[in-house]
N, C-alpha and C. Protein backbone atom coordinates (compact mmCIF):
# COMPACT_ATOMS: atom_id res chain seq x y z
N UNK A 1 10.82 -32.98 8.52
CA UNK A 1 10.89 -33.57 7.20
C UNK A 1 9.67 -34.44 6.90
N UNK A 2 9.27 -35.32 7.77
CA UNK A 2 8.04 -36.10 7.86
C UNK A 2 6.87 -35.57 8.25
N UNK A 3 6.48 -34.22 8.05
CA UNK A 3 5.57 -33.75 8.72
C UNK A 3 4.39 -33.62 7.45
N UNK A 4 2.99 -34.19 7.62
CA UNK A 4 2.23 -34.49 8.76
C UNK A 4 2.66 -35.99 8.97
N UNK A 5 3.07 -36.68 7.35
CA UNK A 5 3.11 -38.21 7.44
C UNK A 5 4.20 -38.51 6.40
N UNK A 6 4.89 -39.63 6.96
CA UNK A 6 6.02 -40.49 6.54
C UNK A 6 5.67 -40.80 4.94
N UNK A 7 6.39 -40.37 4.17
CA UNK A 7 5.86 -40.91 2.44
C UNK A 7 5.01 -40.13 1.59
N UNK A 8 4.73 -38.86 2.22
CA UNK A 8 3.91 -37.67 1.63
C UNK A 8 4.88 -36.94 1.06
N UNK A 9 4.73 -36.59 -0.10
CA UNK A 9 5.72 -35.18 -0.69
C UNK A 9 5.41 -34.12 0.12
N UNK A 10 6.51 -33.32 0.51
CA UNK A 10 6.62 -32.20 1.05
C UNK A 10 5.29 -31.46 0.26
N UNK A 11 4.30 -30.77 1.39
CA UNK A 11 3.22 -30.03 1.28
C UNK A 11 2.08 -30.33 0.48
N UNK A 12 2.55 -31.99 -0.38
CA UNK A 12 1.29 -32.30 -0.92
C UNK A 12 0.15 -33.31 -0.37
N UNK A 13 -0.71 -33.79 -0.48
CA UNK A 13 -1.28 -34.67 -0.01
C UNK A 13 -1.40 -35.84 -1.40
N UNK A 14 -2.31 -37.18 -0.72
CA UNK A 14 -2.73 -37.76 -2.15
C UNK A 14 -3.91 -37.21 -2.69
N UNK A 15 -4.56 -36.08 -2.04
CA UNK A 15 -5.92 -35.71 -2.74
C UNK A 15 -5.27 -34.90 -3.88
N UNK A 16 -5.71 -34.86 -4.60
CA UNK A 16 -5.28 -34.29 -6.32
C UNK A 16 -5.66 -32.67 -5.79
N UNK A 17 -4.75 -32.18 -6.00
CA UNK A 17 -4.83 -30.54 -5.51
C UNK A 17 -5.10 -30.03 -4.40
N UNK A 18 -5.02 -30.73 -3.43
CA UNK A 18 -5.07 -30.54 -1.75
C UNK A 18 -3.59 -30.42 -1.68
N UNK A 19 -3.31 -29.49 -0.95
CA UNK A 19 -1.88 -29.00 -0.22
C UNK A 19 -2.30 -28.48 1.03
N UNK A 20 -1.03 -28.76 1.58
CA UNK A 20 -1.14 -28.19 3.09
C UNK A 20 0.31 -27.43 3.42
N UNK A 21 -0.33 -26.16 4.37
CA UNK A 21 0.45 -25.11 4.52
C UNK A 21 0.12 -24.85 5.93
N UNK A 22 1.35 -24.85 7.22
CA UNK A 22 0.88 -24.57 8.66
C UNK A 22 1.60 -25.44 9.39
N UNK A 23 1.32 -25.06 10.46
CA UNK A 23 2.24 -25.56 11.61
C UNK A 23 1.97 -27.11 11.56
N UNK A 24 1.40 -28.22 11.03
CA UNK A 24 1.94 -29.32 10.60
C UNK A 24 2.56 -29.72 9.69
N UNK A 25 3.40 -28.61 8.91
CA UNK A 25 4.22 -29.01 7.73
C UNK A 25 5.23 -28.11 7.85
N UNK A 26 6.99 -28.69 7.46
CA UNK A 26 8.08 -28.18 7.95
C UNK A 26 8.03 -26.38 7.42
N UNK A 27 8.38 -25.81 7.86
CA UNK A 27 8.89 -25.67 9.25
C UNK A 27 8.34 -25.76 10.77
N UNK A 28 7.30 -25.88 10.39
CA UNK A 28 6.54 -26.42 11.88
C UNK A 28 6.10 -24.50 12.17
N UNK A 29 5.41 -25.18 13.45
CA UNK A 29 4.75 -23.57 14.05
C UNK A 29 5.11 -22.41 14.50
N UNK A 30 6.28 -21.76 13.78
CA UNK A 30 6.25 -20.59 14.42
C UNK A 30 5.79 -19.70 13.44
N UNK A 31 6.42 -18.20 13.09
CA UNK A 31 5.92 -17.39 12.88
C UNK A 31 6.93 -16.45 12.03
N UNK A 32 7.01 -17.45 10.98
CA UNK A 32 7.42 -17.10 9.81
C UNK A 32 6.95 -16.99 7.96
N UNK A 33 6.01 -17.33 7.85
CA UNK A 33 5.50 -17.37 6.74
C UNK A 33 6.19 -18.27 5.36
N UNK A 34 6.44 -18.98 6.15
CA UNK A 34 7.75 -20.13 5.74
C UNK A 34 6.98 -21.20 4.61
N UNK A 35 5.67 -21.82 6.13
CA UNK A 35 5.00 -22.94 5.20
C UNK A 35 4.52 -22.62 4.09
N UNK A 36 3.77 -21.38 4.17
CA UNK A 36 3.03 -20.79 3.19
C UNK A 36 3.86 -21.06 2.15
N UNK A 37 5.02 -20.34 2.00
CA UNK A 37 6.06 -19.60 1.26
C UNK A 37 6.40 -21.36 0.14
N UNK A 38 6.89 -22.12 1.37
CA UNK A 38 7.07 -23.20 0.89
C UNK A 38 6.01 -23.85 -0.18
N UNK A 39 4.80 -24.13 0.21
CA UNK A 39 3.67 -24.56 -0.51
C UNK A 39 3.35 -24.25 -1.43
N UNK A 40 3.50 -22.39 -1.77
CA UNK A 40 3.28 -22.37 -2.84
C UNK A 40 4.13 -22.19 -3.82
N UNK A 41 5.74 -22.74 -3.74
CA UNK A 41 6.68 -23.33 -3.98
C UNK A 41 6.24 -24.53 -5.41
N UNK A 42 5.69 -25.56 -4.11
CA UNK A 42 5.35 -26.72 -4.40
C UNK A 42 4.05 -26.44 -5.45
N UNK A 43 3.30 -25.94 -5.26
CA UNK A 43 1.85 -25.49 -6.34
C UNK A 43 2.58 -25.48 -7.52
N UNK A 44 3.08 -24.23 -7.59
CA UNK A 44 3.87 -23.50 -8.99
C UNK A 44 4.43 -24.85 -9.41
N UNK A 45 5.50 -25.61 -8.72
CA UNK A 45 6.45 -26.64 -9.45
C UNK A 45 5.45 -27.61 -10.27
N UNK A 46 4.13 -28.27 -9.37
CA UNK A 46 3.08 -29.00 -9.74
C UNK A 46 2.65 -28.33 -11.42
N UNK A 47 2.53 -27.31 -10.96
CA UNK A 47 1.61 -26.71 -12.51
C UNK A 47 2.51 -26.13 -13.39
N UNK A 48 4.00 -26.30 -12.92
CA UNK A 48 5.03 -26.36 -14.51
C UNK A 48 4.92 -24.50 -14.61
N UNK A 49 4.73 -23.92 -13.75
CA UNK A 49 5.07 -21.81 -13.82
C UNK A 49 6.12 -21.71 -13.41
N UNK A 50 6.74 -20.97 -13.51
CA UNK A 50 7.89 -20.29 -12.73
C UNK A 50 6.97 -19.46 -11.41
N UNK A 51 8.02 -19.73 -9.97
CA UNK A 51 7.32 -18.68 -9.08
C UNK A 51 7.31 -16.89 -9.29
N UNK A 52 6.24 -16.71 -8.81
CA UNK A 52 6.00 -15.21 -9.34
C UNK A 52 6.67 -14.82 -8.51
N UNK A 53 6.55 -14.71 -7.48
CA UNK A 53 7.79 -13.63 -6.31
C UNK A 53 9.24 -13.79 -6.50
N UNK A 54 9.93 -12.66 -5.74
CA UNK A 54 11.15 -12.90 -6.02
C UNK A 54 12.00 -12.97 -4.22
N UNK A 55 12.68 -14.63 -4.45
CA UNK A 55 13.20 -14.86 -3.50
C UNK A 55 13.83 -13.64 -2.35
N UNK A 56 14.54 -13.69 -1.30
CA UNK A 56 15.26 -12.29 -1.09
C UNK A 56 15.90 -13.45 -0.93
N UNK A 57 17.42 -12.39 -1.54
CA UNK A 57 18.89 -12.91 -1.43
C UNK A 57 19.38 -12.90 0.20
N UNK A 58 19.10 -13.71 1.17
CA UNK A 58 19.53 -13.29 2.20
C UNK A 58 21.00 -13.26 2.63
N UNK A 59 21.84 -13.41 2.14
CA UNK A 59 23.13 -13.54 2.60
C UNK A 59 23.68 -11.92 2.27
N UNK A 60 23.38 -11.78 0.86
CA UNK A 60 23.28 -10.39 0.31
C UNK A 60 22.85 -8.93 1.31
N UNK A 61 21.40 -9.46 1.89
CA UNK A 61 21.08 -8.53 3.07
C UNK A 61 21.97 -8.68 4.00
N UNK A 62 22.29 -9.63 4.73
CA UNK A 62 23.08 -9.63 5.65
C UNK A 62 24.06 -9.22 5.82
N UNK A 63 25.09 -8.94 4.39
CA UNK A 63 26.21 -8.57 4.14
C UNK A 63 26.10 -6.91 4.75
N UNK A 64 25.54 -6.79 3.99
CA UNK A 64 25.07 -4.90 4.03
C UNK A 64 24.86 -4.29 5.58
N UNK A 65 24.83 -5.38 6.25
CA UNK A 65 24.62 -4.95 8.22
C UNK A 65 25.81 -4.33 8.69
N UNK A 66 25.52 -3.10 9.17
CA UNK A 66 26.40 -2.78 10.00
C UNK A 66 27.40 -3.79 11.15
């Protein structure tokens, strides 16, 4: 939750349009495409767009498993 630092908005910094995306910001380092995913989350919300991609419903997939 606090990742890199205590009092930072999730993925933003105080530099005016600096964001950060990567294994120092939640979800931390593995190998999911998560931070990314997240960040540019946070971009879009900053600049007032709707996100262009479309979420996947995961519960929906899951349902459908054998």
């Amino acid at each position: 939750m606090n990742r890199p630092v205590t009092g930072w908005r999730p993925y933003r910094t105080p530099v005016p349009c600096l964001y950060l995306c990567g294994s120092c910001t939640h979800p931390g380092g593995n190998i999911t495409g998560l931070p990314g995913h997240n960040a540019a989350a946070a971009i879009a919300e900053d600049l007032g767009i709707a996100p262009w991609w479309n979420p996947l419903n995961l519960e929906a997939l899951w349902s459908r498993l054998p």
